[in-house]
N, C-alpha and C. Protein backbone atom coordinates (compact mmCIF):
# COMPACT_ATOMS: atom_id res chain seq x y z
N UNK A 1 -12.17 5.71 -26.85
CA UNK A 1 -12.36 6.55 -25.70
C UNK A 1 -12.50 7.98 -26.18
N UNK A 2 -13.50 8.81 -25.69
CA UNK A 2 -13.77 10.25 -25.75
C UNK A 2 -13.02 11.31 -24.66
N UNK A 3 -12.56 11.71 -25.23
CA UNK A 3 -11.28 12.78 -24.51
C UNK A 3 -12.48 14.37 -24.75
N UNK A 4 -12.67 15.30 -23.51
CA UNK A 4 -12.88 16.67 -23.95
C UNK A 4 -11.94 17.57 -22.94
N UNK A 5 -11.46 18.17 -23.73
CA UNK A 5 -10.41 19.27 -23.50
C UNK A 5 -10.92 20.92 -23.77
N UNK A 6 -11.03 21.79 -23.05
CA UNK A 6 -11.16 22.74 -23.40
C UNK A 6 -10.06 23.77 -23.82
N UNK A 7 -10.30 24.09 -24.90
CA UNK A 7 -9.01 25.03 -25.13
C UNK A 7 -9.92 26.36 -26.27
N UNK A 8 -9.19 27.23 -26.25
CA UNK A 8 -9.87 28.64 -26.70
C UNK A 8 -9.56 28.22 -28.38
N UNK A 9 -10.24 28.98 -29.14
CA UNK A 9 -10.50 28.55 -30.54
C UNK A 9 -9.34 28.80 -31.21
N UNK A 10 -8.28 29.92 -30.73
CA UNK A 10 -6.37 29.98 -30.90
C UNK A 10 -5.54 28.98 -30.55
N UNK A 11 -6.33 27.94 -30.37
CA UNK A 11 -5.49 26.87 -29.61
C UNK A 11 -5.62 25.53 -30.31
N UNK A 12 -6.77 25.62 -31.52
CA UNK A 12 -7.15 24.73 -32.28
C UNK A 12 -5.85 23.63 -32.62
N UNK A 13 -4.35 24.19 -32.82
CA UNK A 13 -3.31 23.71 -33.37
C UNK A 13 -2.74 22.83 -32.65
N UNK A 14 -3.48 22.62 -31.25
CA UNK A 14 -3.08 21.69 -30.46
C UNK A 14 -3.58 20.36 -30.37
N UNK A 15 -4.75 20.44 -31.02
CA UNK A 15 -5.65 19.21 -31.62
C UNK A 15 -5.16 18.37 -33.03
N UNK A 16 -4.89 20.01 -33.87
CA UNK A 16 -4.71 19.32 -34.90
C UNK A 16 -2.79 18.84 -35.10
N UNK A 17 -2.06 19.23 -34.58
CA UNK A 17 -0.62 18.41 -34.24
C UNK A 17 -0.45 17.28 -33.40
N UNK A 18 -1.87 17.06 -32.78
CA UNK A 18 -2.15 15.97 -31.54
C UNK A 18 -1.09 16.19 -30.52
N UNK A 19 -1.20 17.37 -30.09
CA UNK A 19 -0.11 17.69 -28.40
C UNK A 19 -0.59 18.00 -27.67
N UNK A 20 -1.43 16.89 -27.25
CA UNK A 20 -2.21 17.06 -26.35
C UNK A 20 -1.26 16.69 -24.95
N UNK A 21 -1.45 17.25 -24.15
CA UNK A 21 -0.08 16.91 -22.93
C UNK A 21 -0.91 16.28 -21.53
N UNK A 22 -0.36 15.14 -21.06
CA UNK A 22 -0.82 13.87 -20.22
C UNK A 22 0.19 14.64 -19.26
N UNK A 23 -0.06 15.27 -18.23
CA UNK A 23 1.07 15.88 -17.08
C UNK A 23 0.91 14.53 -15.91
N UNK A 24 2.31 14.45 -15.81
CA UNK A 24 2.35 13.46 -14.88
C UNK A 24 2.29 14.16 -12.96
N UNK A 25 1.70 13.74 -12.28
CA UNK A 25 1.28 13.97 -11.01
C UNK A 25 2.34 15.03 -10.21
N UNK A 26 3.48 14.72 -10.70
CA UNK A 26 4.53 15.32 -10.06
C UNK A 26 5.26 16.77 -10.59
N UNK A 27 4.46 16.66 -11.56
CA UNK A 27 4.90 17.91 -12.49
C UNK A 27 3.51 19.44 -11.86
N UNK A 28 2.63 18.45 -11.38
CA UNK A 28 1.30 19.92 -11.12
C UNK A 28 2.20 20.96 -10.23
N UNK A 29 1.43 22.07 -10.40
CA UNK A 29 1.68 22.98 -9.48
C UNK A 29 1.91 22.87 -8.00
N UNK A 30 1.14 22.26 -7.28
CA UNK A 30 0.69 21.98 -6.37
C UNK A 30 1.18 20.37 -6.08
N UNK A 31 2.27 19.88 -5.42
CA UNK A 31 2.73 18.82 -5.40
C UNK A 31 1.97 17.48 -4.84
N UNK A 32 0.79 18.70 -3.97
CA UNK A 32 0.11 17.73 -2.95
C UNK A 32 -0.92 17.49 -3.37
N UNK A 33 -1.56 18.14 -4.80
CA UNK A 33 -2.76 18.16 -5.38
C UNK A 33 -3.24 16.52 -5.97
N UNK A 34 -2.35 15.60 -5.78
CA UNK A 34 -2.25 14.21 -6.78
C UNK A 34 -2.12 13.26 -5.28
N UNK A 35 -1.59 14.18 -4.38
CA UNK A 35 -1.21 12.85 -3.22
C UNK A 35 -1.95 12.44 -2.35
N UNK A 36 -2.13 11.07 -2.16
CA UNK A 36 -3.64 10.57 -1.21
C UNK A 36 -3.20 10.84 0.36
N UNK A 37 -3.78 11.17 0.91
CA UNK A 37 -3.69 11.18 2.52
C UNK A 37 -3.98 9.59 2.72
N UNK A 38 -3.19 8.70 3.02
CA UNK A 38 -3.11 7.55 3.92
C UNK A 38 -2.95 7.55 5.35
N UNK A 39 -4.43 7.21 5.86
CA UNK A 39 -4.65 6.94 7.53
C UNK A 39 -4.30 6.20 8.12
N UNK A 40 -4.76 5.01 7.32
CA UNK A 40 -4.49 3.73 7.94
C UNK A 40 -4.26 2.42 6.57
N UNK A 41 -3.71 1.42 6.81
CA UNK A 41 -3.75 0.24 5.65
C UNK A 41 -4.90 -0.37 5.88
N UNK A 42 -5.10 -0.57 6.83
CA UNK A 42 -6.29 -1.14 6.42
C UNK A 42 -7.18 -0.93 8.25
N UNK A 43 -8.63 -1.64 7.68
CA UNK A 43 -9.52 -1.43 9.05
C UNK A 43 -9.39 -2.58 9.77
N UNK A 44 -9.57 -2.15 10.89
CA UNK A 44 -9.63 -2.97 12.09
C UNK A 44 -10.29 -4.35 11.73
N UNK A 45 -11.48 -4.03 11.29
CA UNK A 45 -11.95 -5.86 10.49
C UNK A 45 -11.46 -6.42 10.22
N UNK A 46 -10.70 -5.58 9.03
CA UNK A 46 -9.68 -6.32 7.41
C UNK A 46 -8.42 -6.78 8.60
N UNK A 47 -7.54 -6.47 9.36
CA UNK A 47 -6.79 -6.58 10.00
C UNK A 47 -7.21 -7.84 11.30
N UNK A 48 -8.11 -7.97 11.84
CA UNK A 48 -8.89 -9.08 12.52
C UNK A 48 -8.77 -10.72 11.72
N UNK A 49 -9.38 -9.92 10.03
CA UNK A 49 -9.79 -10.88 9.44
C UNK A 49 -8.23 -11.93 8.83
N UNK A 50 -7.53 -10.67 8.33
CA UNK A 50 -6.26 -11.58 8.05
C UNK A 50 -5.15 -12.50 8.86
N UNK A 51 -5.44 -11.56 9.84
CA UNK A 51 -5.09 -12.27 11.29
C UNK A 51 -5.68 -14.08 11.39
N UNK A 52 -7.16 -13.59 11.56
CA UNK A 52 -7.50 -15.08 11.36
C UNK A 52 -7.48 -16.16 10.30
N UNK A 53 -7.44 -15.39 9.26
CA UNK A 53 -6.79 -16.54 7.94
C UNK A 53 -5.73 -16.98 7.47
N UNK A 54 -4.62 -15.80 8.30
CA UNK A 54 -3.32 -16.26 8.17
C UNK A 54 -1.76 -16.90 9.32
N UNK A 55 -2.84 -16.42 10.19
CA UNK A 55 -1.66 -16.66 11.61
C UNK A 55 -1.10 -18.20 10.80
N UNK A 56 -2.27 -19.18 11.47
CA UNK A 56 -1.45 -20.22 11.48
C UNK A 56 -0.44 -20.66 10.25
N UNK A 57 -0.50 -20.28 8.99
CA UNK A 57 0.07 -20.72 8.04
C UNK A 57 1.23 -19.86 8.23
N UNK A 58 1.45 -18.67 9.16
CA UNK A 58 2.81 -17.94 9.18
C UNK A 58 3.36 -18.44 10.36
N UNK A 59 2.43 -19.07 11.27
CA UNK A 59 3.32 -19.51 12.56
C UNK A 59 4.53 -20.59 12.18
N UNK A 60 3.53 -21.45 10.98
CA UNK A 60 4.22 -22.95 10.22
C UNK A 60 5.79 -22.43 9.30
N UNK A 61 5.12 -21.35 8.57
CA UNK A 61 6.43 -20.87 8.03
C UNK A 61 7.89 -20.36 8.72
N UNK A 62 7.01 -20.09 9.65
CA UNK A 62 8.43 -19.01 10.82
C UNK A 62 9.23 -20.43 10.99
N UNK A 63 8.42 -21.11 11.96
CA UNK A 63 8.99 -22.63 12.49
C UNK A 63 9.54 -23.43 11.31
N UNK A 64 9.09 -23.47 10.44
CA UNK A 64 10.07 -23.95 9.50
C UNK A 64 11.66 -23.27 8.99
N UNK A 65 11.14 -22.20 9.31
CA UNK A 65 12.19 -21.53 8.92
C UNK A 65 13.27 -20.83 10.42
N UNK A 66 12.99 -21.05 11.34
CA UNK A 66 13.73 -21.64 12.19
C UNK A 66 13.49 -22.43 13.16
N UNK A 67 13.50 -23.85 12.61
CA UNK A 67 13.13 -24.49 13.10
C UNK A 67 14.58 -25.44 14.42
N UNK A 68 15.24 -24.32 14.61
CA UNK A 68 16.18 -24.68 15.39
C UNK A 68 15.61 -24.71 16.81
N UNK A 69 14.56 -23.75 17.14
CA UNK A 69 14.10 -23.68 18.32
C UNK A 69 13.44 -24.38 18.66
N UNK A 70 12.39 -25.50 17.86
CA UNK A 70 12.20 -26.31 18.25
C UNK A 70 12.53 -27.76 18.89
N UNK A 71 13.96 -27.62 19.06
CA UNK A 71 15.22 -28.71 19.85
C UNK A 71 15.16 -27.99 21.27
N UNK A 72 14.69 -26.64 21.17
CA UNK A 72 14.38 -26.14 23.04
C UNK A 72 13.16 -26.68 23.18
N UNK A 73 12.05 -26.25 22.72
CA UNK A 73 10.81 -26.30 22.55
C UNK A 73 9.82 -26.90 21.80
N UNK A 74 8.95 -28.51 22.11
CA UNK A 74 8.80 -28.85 21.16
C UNK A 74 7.95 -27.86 20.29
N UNK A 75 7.40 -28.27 19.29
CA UNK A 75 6.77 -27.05 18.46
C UNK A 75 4.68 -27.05 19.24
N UNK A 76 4.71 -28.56 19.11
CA UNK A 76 3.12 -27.65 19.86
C UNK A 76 2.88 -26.99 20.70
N UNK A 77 4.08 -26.71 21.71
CA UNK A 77 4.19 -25.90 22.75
C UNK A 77 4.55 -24.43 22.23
N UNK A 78 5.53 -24.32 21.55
CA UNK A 78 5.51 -23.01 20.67
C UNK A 78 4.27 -22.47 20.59
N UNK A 79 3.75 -23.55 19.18
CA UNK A 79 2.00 -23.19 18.62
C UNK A 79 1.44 -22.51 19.74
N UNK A 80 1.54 -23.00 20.90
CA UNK A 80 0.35 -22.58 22.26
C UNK A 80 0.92 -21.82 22.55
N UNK A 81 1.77 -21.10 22.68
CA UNK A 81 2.60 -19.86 23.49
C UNK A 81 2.41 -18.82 22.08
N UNK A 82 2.55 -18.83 20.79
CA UNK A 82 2.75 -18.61 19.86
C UNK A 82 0.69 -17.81 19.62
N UNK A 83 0.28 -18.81 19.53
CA UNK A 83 -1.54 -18.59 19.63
C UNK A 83 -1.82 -17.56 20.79
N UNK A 84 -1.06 -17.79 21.88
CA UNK A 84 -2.00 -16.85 22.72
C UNK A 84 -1.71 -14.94 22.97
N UNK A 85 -0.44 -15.21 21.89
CA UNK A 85 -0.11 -13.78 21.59
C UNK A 85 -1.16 -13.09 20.33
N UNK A 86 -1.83 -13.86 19.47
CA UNK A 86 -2.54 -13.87 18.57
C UNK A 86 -3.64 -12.49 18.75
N UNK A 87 -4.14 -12.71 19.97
CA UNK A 87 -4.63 -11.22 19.84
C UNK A 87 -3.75 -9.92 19.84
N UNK A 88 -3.20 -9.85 20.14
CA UNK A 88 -2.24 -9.14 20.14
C UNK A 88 -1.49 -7.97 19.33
N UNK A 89 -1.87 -8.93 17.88
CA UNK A 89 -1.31 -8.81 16.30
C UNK A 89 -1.96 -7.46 15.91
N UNK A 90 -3.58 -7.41 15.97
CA UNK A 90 -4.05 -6.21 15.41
C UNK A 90 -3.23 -4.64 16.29
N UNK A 91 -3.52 -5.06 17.39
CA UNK A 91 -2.85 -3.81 18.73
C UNK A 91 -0.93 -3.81 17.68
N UNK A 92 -0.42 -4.25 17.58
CA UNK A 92 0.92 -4.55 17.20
C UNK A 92 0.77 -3.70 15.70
N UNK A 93 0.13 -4.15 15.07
CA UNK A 93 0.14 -3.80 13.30
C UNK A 93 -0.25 -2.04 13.55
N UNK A 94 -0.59 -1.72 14.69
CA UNK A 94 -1.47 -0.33 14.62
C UNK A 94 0.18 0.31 15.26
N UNK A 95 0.88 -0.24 16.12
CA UNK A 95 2.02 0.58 16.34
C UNK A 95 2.88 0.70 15.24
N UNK A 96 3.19 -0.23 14.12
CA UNK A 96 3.59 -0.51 13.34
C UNK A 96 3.53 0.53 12.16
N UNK A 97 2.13 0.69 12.25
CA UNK A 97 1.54 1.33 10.99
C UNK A 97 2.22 2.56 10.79
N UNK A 98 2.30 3.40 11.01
CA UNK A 98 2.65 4.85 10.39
C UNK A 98 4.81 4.77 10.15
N UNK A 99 5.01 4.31 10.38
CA UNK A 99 6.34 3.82 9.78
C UNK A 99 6.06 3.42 8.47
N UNK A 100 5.57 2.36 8.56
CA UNK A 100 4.86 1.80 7.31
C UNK A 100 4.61 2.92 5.91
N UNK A 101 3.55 3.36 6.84
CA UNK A 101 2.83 4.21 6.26
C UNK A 101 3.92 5.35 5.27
N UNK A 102 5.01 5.82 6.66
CA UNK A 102 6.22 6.66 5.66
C UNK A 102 6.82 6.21 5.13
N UNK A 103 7.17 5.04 4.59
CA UNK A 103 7.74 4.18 3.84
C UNK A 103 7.14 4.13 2.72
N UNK A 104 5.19 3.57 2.96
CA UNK A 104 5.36 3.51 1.54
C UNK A 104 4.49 4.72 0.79
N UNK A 105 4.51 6.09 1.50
CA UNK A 105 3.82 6.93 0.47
C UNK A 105 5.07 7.70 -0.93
N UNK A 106 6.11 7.25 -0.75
CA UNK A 106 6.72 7.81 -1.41
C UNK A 106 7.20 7.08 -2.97
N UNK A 107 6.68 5.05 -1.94
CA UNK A 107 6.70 4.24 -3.38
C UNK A 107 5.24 4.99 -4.44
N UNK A 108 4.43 4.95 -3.34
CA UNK A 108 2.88 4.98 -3.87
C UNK A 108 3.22 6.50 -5.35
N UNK A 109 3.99 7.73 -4.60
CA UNK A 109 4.34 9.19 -6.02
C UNK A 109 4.69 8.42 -6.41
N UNK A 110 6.06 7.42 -6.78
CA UNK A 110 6.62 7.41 -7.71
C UNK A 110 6.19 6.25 -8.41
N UNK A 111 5.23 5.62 -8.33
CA UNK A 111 4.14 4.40 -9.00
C UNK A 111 3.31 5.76 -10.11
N UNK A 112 2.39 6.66 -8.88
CA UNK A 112 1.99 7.91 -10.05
C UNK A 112 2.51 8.28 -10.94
N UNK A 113 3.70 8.70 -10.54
CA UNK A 113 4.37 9.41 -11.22
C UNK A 113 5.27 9.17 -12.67
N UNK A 114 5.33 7.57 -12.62
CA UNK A 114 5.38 6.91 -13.94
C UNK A 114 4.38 6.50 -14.83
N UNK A 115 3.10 5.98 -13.95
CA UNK A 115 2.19 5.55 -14.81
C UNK A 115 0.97 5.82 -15.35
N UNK A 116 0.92 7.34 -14.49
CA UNK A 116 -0.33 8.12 -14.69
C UNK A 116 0.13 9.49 -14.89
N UNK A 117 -0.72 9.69 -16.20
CA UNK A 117 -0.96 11.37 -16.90
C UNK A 117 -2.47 11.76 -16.66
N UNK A 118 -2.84 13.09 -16.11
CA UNK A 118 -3.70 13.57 -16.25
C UNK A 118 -4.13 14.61 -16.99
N UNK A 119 -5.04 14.43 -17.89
CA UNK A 119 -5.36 15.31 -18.75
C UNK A 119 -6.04 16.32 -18.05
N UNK A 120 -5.32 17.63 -17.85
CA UNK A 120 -6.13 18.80 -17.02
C UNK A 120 -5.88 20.32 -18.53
């Protein structure tokens, strides 16, 4: 890999000691200069789409996993009461979201902030 660095011709000694310095995100001046603005997790599609590829295999898991309620209710009746909230999910994930969202921008610095140096 080709690295170019500019540094003034008094500065040569920084090449040749190899100190070259990888500043990690959290160290810039500017704290906010490294941090992504997160709008949303994802788009309305992507959110449609997982919806439809995953409901049913999470409806199966829930019910398995308490599957006590199904001694009130048998379970295909669940499924059908369970399905017709299904639209629902995208409207739901959007109230959801910005909680979310403050939750995880602070994993997201400190993911930067260990594993990425920028050479400026």
């Amino acid at each position: 890999m080709i690295l170019y660095k500019y540094l003034r011709p008094a500065r040569v000694d920084v090449l040749k000691h190899r100190r070259i310095r990888f500043t990690q995100p959290g160290d810039f001046n500017d704290p906010f200069e490294f941090r992504p603005k997160i709008r949303e997790l994802a788009s309305d599609a992507k959110l449609q789409e997982d919806v439809e590829e995953h409901f049913e295999q999470l409806i199966d898991d829930q019910l398995a996993k308490y599957g006590a309620i199904t001694q009130v209710l048998p379970q295909a009746d669940l499924k059908r009461l369970l399905a017709k909230q299904k639209p629902l999910l995208p409207a739901l994930f959007r109230l959801l979201e910005p909680a979310a969202i403050q939750k995880l921008s602070p994993l997201i610095d400190g993911f930067f902030n260990q594993n990425v140096g920028v050479l400026c």
